[in-house]
C-alpha atoms as a PDB file:
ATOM      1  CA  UNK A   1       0.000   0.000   0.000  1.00  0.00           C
ATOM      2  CA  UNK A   2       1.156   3.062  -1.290  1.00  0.00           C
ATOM      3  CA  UNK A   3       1.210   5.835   1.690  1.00  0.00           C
ATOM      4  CA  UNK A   4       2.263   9.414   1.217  1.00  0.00           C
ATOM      5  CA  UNK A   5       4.321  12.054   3.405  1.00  0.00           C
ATOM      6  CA  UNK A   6       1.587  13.548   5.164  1.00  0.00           C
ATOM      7  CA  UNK A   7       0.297  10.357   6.994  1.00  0.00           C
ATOM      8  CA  UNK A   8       3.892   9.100   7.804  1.00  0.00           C
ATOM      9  CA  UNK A   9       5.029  12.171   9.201  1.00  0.00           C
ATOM     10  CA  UNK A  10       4.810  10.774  12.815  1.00  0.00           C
ATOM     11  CA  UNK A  11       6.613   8.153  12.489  1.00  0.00           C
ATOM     12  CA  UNK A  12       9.285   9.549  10.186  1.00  0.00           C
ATOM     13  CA  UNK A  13       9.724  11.849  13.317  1.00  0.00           C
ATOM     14  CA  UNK A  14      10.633   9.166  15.477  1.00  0.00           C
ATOM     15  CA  UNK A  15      12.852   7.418  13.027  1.00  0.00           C
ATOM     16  CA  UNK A  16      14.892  10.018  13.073  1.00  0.00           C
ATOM     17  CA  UNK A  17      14.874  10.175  16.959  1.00  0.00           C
ATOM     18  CA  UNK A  18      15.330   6.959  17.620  1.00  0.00           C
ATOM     19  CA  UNK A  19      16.936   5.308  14.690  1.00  0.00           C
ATOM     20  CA  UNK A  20      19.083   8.120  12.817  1.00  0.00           C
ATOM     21  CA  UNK A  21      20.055   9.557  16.486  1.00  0.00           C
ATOM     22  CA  UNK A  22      18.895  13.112  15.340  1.00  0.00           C
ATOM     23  CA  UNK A  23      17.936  16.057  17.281  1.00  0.00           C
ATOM     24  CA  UNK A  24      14.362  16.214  18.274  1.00  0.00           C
ATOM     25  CA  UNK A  25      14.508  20.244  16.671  1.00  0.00           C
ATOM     26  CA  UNK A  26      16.490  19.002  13.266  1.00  0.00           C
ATOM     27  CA  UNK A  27      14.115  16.450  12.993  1.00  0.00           C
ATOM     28  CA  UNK A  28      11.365  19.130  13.096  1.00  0.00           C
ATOM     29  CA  UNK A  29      12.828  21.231  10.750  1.00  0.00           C
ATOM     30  CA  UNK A  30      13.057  18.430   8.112  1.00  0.00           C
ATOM     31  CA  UNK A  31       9.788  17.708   8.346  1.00  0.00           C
ATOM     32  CA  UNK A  32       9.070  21.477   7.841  1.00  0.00           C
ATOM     33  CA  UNK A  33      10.890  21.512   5.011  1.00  0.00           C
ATOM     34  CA  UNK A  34       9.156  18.241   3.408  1.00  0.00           C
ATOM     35  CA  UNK A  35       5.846  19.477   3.884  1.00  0.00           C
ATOM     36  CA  UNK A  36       6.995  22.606   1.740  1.00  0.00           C
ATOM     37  CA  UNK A  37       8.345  20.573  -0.971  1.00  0.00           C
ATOM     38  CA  UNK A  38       4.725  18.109  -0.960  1.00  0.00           C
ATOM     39  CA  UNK A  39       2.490  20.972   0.048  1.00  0.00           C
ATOM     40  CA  UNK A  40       3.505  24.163  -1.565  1.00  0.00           C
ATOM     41  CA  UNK A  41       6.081  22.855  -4.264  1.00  0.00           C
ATOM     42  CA  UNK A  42       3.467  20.103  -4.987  1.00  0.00           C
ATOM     43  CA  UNK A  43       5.895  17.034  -5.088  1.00  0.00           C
ATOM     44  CA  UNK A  44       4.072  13.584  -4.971  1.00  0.00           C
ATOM     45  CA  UNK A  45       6.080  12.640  -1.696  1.00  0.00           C
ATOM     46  CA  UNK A  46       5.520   8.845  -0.465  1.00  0.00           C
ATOM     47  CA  UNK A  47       6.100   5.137  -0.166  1.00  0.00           C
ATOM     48  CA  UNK A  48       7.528   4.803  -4.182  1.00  0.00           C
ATOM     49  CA  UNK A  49      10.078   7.562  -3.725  1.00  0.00           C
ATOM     50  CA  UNK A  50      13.443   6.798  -5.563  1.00  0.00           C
ATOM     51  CA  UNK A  51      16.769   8.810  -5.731  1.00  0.00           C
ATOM     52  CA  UNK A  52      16.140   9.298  -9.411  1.00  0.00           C
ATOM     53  CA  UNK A  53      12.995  11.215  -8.222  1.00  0.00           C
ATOM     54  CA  UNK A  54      15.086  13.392  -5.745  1.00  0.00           C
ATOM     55  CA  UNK A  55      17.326  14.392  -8.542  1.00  0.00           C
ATOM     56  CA  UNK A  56      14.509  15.631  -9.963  1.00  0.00           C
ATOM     57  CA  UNK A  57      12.863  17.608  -7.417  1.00  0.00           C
ATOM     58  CA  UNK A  58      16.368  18.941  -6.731  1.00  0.00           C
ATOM     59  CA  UNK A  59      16.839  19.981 -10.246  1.00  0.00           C
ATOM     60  CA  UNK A  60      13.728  21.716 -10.173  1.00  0.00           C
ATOM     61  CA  UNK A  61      14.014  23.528  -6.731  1.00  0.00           C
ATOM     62  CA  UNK A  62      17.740  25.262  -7.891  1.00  0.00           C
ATOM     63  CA  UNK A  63      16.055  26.819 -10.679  1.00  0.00           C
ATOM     64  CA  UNK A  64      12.210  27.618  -8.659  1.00  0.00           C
ATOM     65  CA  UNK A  65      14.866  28.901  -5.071  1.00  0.00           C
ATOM     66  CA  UNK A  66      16.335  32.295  -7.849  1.00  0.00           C
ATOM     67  CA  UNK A  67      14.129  35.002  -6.678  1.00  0.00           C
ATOM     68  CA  UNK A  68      11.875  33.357  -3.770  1.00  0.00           C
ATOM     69  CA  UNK A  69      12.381  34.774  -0.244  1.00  0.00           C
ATOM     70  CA  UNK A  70      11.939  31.443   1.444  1.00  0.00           C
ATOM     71  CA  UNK A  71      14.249  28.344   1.539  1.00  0.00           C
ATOM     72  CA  UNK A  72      16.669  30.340  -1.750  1.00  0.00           C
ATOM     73  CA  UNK A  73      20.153  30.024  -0.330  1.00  0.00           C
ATOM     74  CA  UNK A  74      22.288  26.306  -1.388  1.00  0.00           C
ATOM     75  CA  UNK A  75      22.346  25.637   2.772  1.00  0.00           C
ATOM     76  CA  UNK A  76      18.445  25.528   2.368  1.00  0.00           C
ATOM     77  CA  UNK A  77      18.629  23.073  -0.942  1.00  0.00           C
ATOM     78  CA  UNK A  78      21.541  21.077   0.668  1.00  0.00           C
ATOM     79  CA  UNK A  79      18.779  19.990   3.569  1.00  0.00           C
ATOM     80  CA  UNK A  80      16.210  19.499   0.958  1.00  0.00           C
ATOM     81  CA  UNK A  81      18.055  16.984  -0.268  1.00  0.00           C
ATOM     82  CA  UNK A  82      19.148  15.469   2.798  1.00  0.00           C
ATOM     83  CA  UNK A  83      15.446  15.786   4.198  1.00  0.00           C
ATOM     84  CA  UNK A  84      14.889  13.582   0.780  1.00  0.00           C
ATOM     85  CA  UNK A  85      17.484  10.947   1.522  1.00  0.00           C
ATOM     86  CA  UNK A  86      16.253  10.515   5.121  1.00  0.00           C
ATOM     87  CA  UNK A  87      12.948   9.648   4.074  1.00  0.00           C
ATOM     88  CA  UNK A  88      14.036   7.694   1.406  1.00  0.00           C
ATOM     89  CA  UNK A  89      16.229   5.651   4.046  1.00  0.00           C
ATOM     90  CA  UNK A  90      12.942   5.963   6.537  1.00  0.00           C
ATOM     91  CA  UNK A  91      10.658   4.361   3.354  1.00  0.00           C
ATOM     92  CA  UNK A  92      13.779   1.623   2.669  1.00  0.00           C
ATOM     93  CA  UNK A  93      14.219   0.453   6.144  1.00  0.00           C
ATOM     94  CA  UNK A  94      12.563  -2.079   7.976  1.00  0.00           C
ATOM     95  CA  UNK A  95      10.955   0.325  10.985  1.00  0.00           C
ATOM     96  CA  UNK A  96       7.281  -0.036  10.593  1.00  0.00           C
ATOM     97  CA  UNK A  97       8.163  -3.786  10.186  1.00  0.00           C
ATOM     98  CA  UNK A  98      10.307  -4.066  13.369  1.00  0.00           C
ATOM     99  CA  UNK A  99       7.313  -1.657  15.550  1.00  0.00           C
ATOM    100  CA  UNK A 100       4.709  -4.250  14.521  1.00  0.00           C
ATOM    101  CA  UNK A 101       6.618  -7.224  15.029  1.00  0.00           C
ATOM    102  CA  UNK A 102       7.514  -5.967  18.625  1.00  0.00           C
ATOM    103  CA  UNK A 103       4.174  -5.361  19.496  1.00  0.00           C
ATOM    104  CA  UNK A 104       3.205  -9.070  18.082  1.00  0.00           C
ATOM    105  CA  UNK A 105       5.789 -10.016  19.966  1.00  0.00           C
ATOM    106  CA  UNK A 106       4.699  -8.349  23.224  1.00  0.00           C
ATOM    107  CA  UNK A 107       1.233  -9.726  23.065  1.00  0.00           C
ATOM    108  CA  UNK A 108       2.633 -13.183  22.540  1.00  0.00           C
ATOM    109  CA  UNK A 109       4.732 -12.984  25.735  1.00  0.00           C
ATOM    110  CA  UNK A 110       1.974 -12.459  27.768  1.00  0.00           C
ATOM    111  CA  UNK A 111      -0.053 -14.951  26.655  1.00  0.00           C
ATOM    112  CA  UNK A 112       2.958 -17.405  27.563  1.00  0.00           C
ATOM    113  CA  UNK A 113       3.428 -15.919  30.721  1.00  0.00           C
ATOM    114  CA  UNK A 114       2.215 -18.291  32.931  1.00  0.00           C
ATOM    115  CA  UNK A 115       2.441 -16.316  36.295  1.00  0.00           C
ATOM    116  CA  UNK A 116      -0.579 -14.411  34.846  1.00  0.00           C
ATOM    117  CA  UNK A 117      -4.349 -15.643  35.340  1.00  0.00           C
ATOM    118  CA  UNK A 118      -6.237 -15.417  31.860  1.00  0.00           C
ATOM    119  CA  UNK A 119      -8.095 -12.580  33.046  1.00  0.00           C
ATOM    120  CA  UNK A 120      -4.956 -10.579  33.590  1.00  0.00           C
ATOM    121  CA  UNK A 121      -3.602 -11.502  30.521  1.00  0.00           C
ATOM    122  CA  UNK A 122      -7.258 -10.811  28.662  1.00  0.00           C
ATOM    123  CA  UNK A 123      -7.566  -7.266  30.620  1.00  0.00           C
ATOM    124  CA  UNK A 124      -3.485  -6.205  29.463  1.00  0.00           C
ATOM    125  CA  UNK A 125      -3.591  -7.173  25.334  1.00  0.00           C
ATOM    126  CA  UNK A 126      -7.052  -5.571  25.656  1.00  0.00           C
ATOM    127  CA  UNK A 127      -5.678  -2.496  27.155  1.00  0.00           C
ATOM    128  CA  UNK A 128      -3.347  -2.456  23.506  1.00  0.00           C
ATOM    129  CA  UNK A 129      -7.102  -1.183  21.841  1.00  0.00           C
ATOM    130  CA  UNK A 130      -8.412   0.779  24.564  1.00  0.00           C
ATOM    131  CA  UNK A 131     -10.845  -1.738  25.705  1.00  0.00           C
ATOM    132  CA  UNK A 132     -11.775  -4.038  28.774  1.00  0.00           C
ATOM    133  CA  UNK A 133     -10.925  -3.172  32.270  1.00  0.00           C
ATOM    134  CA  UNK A 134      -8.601   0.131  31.387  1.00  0.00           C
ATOM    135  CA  UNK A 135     -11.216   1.457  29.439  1.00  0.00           C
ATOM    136  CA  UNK A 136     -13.596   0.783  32.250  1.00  0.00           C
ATOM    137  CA  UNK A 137     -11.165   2.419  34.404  1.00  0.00           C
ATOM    138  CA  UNK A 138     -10.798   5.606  32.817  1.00  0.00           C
ATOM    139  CA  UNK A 139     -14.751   6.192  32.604  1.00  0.00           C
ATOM    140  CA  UNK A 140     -14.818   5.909  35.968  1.00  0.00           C
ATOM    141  CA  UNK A 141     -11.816   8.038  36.868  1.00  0.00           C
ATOM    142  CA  UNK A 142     -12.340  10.508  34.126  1.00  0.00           C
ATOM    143  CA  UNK A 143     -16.313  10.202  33.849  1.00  0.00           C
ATOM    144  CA  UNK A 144     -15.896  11.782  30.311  1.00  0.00           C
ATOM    145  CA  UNK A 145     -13.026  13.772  28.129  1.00  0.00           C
ATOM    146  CA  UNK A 146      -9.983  14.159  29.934  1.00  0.00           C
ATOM    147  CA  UNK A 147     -10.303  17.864  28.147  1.00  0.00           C
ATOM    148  CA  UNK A 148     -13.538  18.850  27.140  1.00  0.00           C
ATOM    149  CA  UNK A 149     -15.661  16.688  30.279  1.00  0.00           C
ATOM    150  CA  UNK A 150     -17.694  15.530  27.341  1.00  0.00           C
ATOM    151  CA  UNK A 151     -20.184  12.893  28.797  1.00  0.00           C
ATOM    152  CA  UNK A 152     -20.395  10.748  25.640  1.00  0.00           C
ATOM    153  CA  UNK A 153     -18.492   7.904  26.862  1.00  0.00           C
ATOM    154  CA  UNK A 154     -18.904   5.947  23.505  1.00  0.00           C
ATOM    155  CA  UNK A 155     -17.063   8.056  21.117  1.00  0.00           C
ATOM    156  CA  UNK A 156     -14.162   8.268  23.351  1.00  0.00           C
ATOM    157  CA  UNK A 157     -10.797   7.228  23.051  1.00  0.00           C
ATOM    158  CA  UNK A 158      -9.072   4.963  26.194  1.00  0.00           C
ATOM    159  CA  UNK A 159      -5.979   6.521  25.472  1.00  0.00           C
ATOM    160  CA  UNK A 160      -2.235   5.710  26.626  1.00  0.00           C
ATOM    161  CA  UNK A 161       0.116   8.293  27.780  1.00  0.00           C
ATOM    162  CA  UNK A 162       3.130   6.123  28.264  1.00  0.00           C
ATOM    163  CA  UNK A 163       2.698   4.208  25.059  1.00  0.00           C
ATOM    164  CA  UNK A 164       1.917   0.525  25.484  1.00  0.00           C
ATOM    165  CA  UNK A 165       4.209  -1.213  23.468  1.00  0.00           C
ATOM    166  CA  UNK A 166       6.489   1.231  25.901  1.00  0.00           C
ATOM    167  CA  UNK A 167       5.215   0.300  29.317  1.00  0.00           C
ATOM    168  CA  UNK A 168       5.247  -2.428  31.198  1.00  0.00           C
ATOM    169  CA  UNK A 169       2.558  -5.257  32.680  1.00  0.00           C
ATOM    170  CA  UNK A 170       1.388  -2.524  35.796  1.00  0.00           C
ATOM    171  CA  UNK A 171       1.348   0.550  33.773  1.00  0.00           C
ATOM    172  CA  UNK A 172      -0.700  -0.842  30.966  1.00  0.00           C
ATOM    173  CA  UNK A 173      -3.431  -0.963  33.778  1.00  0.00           C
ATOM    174  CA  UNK A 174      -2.815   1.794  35.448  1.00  0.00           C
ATOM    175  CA  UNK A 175      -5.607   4.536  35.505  1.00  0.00           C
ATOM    176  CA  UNK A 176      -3.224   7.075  35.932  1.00  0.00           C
ATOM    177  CA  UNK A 177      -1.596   6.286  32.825  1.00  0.00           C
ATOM    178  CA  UNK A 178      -4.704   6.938  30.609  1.00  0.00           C
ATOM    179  CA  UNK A 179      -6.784   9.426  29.160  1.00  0.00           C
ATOM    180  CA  UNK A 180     -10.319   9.703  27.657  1.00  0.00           C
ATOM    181  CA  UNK A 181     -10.105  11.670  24.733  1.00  0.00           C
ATOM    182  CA  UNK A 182     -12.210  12.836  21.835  1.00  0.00           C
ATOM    183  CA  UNK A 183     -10.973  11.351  18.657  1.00  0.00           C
ATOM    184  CA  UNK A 184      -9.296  14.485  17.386  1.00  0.00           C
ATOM    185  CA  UNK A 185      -7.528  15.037  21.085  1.00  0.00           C
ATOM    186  CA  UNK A 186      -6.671  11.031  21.161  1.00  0.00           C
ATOM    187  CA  UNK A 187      -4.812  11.688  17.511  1.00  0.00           C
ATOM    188  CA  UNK A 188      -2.835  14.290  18.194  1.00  0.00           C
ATOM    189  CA  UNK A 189      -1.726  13.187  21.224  1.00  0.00           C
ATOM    190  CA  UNK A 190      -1.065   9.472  19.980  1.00  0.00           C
ATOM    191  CA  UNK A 191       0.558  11.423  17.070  1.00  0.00           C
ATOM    192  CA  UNK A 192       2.373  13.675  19.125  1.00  0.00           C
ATOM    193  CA  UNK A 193       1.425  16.472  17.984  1.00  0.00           C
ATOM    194  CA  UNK A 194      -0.212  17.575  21.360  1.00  0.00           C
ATOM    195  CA  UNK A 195       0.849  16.673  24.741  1.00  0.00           C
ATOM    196  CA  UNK A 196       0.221  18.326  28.207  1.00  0.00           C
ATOM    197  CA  UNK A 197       3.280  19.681  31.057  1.00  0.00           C
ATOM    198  CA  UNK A 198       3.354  18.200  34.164  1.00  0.00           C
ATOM    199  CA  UNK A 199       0.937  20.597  35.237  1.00  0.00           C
ATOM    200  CA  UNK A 200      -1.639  18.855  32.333  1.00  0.00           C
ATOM    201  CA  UNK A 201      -2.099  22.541  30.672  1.00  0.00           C
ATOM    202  CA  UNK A 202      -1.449  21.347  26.689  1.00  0.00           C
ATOM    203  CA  UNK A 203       1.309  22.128  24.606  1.00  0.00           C
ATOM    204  CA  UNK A 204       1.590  22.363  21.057  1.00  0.00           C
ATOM    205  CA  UNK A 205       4.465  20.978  18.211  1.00  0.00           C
ATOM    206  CA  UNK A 206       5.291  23.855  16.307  1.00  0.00           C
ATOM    207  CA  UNK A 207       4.651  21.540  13.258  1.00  0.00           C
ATOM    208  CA  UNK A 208       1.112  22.752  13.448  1.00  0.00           C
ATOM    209  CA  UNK A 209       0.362  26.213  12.074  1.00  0.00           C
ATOM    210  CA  UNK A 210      -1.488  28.834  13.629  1.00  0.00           C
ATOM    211  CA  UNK A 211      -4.611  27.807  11.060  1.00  0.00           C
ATOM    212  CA  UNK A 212      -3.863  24.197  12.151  1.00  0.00           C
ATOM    213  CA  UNK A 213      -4.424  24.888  15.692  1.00  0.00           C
ATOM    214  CA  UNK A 214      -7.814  27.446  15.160  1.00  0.00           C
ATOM    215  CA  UNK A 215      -9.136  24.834  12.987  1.00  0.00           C
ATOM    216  CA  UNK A 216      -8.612  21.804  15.499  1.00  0.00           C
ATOM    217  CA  UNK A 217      -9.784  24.748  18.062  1.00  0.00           C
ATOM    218  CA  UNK A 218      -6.358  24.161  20.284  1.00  0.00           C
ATOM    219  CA  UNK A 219      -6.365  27.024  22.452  1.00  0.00           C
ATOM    220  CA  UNK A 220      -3.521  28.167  24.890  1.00  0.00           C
ATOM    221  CA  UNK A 221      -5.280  27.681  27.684  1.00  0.00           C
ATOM    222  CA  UNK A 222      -6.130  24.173  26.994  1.00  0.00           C
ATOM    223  CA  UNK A 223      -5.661  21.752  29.450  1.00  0.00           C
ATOM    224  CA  UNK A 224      -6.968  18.773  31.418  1.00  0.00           C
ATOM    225  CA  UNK A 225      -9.681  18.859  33.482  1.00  0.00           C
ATOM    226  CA  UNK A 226      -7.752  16.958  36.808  1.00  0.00           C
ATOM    227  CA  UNK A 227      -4.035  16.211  37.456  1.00  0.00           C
ATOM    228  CA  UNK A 228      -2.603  13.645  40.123  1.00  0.00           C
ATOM    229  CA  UNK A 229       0.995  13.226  41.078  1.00  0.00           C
ATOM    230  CA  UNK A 230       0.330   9.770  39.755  1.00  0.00           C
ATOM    231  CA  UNK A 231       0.273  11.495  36.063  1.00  0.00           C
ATOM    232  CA  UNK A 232       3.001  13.221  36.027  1.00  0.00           C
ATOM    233  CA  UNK A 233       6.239  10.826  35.671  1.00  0.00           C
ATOM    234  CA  UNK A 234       4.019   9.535  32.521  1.00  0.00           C
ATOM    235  CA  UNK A 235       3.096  13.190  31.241  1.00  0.00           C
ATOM    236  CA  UNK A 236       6.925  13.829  31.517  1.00  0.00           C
ATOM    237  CA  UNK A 237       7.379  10.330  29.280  1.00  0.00           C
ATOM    238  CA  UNK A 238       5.098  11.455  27.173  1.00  0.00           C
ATOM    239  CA  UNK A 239       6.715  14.793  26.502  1.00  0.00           C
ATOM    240  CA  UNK A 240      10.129  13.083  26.217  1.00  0.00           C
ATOM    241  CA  UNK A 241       9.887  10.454  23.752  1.00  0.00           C
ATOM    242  CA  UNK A 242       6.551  11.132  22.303  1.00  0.00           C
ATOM    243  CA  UNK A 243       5.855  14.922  21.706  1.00  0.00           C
ATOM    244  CA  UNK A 244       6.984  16.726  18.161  1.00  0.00           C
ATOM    245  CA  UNK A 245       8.052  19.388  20.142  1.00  0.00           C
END
């Protein structure tokens, strides 16, 4: 399945993080400059890109940079193309493979575990989709959107802060490591485009735009609607290793 820049641009993040050992602010700015070459530029950005189709978007950009007041200079087309080759590297390597596998491998660890009743075991792989007893928990903790307070239990989202595949046995259950989010909170959170301090009030990646945010109505004074001690070493995990700052 073919899947373009925009929808990978969460986990190309990361890559870079984790895998290419790059700064959390470089990687930003990559991604910036990516989303100008597919967004304004118009460059079909995705799953089939090939160094032959760098070239070319390179070829085009030193002759489109004369005269333009943004990204003109050769230090700005030198990280275009290294942007390129990173993502090209990202779409070549075997990282989506290796996340799914671990989680596959996760779940099939617990099943084997054989110091945990079924129930346990049922109640933690559940906890992977946001169901059984941790969603149960967080209704009752939460009573409806961590954020908004909205009372519609059903089309919330039992969301992780500390990641699953991340945490261990305990803190896959633990209340205090979920939220109960509208969809569009759960996503940019799960995204990491959105997180919250350790005083829960939310903070923002600077990969979304000022129109991003009014549109998604993300205001500055956003934040959630109770904070526990309890929260806090997995808000501060969350901001860490999860947030596009």
């Amino acid at each position: 399945m073919i899947m373009d820049f925009e929808s990978l641009q969460s986990d190309f993040y990361r890559y870079m993080v984790t895998t290419g050992g790059i700064a959390k602010k470089s990687s930003r700015d990559y991604i910036s400059r990516l989303r100008f070459l597919a967004e304004t530029r118009g460059y079909k950005l995705d799953t089939n890109i090939t160094p032959e189709y760098i070239d070319e978007i390179m070829n085009s950009e030193e002759i489109a940079r004369v005269g333009r007041e943004k990204y003109s200079t050769k230090h700005a087309m030198g990280d275009f193309r290294s942007g390129l080759n990173k993502f090209l590297a990202f779409v070549n390597s075997d990282y989506m493979k290796k996340y799914n596998d671990s989680i596959l491998s996760e779940i099939n660890k617990i099943q084997a575990d054989k110091g945990l009743k079924i129930t346990e075991k049922e109640a933690i792989v559940q906890s992977r989709i946001g169901q059984g007893s941790f969603r149960r928990k967080l209704i009752d903790y939460w009573h409806g959107c961590s954020i908004s307070a909205c009372h519609l239990t059903d089309i919330l989202v039992a969301s992780h802060i500390k990641p699953w595949r991340d945490a261990d046995n305990f803190e896959r259950l633990d209340v205090y490591n979920g939220l109960l989010l509208l969809p569009n909170y759960d996503r940019l959170f799960d995204l990491g485009y959105m997180s919250f301090d350790v005083n829960g009030v939310a903070v923002y990646s600077k990969l979304l735009s000022v129109s991003d945010k009014k549109i998604l109505g993300l205001k500055p004074d956003l934040h959630l609607i109770n904070i526990e001690s309890a929260h806090k070493r997995y808000l501060k995990y969350h901001n860490d290793n999860c947030f596009m700052e």
